[in-house]
PDB file of N, CA and C in Angstrom:
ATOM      1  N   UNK A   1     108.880 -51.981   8.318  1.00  0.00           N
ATOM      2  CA  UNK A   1     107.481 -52.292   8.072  1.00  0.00           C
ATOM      3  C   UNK A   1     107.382 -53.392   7.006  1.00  0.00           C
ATOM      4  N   UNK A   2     106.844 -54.296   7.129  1.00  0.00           N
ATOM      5  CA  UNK A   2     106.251 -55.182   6.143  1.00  0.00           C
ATOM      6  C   UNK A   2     104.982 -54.931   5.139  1.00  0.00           C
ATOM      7  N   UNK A   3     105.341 -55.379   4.335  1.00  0.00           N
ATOM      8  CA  UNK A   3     104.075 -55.486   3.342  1.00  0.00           C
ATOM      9  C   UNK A   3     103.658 -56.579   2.792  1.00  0.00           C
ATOM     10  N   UNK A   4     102.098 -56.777   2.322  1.00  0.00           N
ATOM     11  CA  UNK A   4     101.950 -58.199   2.345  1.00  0.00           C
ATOM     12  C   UNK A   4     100.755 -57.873   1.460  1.00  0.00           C
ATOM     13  N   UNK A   5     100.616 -58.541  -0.119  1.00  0.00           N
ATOM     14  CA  UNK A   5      99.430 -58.341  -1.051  1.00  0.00           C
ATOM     15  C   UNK A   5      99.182 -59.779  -1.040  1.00  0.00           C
ATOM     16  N   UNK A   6      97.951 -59.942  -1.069  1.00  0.00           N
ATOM     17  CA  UNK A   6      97.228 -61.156  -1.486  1.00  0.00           C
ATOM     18  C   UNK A   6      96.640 -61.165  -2.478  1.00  0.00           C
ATOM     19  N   UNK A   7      97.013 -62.034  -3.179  1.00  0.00           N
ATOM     20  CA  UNK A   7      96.062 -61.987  -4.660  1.00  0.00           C
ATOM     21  C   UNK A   7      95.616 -63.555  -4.768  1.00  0.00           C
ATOM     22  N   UNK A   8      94.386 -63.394  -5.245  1.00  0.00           N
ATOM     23  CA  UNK A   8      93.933 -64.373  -5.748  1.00  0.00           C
ATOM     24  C   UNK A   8      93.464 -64.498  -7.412  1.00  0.00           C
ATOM     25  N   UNK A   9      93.850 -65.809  -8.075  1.00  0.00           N
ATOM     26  CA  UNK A   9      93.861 -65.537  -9.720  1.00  0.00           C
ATOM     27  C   UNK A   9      93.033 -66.556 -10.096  1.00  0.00           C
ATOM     28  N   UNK A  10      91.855 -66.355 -10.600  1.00  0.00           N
ATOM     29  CA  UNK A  10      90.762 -67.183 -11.252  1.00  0.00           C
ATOM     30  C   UNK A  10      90.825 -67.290 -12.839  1.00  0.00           C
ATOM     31  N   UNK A  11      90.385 -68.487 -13.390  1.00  0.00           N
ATOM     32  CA  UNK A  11      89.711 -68.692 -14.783  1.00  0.00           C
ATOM     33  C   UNK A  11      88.366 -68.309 -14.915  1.00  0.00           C
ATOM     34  N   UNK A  12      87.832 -67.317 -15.798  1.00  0.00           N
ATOM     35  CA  UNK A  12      86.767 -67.044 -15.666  1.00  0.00           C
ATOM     36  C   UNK A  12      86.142 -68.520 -17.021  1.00  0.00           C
ATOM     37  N   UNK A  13      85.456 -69.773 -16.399  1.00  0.00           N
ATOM     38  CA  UNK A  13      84.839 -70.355 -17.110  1.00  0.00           C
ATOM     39  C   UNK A  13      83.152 -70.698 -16.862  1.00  0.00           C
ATOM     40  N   UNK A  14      82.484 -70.194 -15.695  1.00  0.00           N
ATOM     41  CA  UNK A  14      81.119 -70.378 -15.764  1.00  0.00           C
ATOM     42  C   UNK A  14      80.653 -68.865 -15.073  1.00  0.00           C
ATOM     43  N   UNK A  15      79.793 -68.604 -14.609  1.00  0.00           N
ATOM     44  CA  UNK A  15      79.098 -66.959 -14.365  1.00  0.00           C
ATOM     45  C   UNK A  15      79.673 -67.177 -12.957  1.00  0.00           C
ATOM     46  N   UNK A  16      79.510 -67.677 -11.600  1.00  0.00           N
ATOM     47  CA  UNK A  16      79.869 -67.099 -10.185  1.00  0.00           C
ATOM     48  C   UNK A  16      81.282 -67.319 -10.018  1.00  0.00           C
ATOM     49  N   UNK A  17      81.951 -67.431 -11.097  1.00  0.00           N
ATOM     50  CA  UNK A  17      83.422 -67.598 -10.278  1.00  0.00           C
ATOM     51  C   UNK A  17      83.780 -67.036  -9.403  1.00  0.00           C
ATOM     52  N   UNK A  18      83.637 -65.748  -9.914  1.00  0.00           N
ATOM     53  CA  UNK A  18      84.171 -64.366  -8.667  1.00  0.00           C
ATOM     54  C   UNK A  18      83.696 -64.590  -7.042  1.00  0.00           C
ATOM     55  N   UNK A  19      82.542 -65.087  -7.401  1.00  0.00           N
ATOM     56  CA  UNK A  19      82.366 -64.963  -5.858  1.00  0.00           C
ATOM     57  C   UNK A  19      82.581 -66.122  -5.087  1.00  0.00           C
ATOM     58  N   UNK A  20      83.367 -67.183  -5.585  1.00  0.00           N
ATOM     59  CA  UNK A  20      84.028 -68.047  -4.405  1.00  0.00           C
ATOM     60  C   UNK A  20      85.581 -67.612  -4.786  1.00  0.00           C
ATOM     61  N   UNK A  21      86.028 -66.615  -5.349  1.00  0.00           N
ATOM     62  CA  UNK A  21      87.200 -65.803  -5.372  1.00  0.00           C
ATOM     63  C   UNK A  21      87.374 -64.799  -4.394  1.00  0.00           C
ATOM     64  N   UNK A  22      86.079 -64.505  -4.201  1.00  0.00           N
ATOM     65  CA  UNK A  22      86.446 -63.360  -3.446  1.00  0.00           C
ATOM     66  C   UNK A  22      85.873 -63.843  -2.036  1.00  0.00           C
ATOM     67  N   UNK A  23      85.085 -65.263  -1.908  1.00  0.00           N
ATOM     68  CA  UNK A  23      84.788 -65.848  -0.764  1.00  0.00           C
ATOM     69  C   UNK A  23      86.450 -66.129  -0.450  1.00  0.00           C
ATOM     70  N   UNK A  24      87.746 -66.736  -1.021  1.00  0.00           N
ATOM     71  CA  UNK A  24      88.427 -67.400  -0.632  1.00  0.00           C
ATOM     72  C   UNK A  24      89.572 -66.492  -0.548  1.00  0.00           C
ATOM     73  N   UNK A  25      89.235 -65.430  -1.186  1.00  0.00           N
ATOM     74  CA  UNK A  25      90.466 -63.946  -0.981  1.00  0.00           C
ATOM     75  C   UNK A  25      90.036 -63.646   0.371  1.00  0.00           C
ATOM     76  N   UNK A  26      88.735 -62.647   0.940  1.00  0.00           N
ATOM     77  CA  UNK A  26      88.621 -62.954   2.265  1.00  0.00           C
ATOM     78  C   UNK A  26      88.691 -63.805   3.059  1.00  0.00           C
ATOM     79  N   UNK A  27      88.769 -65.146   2.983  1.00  0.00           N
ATOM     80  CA  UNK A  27      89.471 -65.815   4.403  1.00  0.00           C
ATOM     81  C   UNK A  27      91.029 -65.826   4.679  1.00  0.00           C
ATOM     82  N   UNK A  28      92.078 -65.459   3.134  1.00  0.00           N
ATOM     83  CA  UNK A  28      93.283 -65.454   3.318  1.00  0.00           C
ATOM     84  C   UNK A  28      93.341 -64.305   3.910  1.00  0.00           C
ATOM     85  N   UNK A  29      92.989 -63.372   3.670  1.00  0.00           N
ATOM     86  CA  UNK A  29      92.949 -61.554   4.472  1.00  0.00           C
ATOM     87  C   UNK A  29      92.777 -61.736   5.631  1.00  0.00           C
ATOM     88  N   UNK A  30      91.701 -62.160   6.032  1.00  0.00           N
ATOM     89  CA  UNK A  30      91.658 -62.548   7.708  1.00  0.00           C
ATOM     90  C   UNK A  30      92.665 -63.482   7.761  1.00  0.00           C
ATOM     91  N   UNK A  31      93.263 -64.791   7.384  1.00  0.00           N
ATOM     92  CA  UNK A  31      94.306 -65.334   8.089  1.00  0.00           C
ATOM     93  C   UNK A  31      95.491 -64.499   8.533  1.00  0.00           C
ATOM     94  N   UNK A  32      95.852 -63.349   7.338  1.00  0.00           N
ATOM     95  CA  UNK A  32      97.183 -62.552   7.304  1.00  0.00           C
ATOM     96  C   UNK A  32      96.964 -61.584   8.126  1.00  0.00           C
ATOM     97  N   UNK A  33      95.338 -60.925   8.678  1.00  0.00           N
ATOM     98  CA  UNK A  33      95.190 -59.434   9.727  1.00  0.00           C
ATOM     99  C   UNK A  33      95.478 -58.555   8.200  1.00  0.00           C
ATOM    100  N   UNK A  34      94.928 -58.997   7.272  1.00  0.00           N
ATOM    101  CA  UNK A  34      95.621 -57.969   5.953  1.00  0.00           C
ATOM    102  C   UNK A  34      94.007 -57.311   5.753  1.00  0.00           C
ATOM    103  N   UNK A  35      93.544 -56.465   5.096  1.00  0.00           N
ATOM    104  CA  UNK A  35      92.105 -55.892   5.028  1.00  0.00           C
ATOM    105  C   UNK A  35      91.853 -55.786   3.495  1.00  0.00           C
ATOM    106  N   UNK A  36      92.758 -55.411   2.556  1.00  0.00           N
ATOM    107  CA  UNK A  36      92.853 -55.226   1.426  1.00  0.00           C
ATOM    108  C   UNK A  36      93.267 -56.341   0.739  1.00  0.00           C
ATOM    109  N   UNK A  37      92.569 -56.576  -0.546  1.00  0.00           N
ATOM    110  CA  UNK A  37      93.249 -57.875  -1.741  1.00  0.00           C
ATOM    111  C   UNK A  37      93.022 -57.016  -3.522  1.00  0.00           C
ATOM    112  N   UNK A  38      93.812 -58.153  -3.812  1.00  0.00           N
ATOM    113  CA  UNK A  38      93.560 -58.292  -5.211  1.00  0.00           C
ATOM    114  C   UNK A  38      92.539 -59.609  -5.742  1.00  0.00           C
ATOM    115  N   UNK A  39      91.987 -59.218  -6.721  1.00  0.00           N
ATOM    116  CA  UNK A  39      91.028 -60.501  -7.480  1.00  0.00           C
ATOM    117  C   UNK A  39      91.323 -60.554  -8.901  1.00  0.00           C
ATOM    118  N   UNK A  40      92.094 -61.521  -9.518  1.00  0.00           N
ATOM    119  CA  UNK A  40      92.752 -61.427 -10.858  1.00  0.00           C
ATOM    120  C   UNK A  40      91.848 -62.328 -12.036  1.00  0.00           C
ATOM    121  N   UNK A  41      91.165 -62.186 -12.604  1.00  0.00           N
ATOM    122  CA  UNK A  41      89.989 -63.151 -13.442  1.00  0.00           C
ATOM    123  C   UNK A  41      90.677 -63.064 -14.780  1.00  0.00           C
ATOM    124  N   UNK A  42      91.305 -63.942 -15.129  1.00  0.00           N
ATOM    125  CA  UNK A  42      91.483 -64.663 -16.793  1.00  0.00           C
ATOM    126  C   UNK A  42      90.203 -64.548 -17.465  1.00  0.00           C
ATOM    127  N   UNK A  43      89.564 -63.930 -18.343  1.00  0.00           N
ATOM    128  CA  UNK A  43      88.544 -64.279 -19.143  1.00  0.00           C
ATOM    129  C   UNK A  43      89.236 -64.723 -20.367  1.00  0.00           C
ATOM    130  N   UNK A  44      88.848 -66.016 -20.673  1.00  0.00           N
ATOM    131  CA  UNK A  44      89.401 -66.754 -21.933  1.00  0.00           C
ATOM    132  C   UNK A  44      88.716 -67.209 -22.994  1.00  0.00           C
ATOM    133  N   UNK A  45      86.898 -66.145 -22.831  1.00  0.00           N
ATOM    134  CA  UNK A  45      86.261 -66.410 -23.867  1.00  0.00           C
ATOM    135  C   UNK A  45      86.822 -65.349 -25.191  1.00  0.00           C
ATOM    136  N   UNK A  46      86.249 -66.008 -26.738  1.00  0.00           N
ATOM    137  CA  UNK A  46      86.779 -65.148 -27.391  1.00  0.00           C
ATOM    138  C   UNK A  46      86.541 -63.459 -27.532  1.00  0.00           C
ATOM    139  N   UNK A  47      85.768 -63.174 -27.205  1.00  0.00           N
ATOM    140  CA  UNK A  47      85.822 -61.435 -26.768  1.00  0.00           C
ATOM    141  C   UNK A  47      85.657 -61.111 -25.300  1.00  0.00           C
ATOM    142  N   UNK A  48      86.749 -61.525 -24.605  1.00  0.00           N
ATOM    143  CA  UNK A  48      86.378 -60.837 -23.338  1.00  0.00           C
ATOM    144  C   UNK A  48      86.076 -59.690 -23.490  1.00  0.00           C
ATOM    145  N   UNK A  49      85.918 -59.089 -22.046  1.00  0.00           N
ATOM    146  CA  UNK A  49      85.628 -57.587 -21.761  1.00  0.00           C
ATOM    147  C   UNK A  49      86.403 -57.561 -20.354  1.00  0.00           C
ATOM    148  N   UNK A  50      87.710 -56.303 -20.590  1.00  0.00           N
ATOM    149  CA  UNK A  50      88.503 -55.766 -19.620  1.00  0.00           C
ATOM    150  C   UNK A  50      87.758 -54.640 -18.686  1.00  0.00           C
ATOM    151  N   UNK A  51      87.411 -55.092 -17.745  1.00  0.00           N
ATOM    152  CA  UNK A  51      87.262 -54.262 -16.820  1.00  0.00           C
ATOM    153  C   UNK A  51      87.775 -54.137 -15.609  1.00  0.00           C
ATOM    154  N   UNK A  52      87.598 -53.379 -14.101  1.00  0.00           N
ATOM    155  CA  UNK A  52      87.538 -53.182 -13.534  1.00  0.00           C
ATOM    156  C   UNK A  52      86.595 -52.861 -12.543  1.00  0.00           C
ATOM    157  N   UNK A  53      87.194 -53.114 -11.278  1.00  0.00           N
ATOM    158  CA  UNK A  53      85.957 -52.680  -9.964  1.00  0.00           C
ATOM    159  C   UNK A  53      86.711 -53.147  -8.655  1.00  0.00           C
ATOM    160  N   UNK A  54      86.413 -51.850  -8.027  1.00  0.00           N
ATOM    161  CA  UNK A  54      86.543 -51.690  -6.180  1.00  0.00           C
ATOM    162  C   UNK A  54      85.271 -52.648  -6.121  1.00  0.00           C
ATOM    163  N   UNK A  55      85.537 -53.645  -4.921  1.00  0.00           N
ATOM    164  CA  UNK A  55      84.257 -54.199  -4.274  1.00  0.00           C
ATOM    165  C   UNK A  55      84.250 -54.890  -3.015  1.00  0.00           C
ATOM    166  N   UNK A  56      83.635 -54.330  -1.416  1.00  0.00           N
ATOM    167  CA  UNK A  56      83.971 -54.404  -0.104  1.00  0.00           C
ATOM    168  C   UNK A  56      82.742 -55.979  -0.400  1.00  0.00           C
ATOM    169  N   UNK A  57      83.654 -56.473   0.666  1.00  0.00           N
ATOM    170  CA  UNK A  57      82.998 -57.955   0.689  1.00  0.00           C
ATOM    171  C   UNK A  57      83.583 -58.364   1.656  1.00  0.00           C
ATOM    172  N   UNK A  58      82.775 -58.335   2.998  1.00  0.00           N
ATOM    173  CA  UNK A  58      82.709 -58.575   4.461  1.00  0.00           C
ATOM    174  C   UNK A  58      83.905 -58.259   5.022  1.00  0.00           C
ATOM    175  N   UNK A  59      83.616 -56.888   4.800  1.00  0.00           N
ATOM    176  CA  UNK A  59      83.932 -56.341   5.546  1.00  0.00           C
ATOM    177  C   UNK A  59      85.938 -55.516   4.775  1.00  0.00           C
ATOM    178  N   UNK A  60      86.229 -57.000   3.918  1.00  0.00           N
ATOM    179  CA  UNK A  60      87.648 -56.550   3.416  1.00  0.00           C
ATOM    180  C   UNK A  60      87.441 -55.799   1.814  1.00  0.00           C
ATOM    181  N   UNK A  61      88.525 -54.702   1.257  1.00  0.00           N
ATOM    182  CA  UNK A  61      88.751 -53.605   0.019  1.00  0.00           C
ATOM    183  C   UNK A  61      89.070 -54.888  -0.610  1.00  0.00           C
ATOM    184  N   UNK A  62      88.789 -55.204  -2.076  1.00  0.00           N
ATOM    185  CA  UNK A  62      89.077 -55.814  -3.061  1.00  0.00           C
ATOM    186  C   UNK A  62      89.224 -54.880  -4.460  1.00  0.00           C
ATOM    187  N   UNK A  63      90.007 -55.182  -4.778  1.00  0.00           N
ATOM    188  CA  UNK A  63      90.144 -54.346  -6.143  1.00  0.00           C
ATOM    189  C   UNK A  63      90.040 -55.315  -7.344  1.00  0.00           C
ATOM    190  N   UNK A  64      88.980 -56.026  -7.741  1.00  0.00           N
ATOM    191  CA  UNK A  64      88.622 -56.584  -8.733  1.00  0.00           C
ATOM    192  C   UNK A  64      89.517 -56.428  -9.733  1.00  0.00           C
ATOM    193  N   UNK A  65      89.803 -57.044 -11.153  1.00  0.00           N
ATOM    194  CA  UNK A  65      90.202 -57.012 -12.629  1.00  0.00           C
ATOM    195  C   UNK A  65      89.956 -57.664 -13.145  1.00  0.00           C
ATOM    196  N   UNK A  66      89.343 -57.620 -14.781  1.00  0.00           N
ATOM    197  CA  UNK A  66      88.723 -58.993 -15.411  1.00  0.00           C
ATOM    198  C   UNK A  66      90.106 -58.653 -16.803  1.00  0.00           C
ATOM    199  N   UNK A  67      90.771 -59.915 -17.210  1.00  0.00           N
ATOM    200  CA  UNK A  67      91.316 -59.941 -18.162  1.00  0.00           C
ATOM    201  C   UNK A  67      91.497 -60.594 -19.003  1.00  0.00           C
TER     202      UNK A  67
END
């Protein structure tokens, strides 16, 4: 069996990043037949905030992380 993670890794430097991250994580998912991703966000202001979040976005599982 194969396995196959896609991740995609952003700079968080203006407010919508995420969502042409997670526009461009779902089209690699559909290229691979993969359903599930990762979304990796650098926050590089001086107090980020570490979080987390599950978030379905057409249709594919994303498991968000802000760091």
């Amino acid at each position: 069996m194969q396995w196959r993670y896609i991740i995609e890794l952003k700079r968080r430097h203006r407010g919508k990043l995420h969502e042409r991250g997670l526009e461009r994580l779902a089209n690699y998912l559909d290229i691979h037949g993969v359903h599930q991703g990762r979304l990796l966000i650098f926050d590089d202001r001086n107090n980020p905030t570490w979080r987390k979040a599950p978030i379905h976005h057409k249709g594919k599982q994303i498991f968000a992380v802000w760091v």
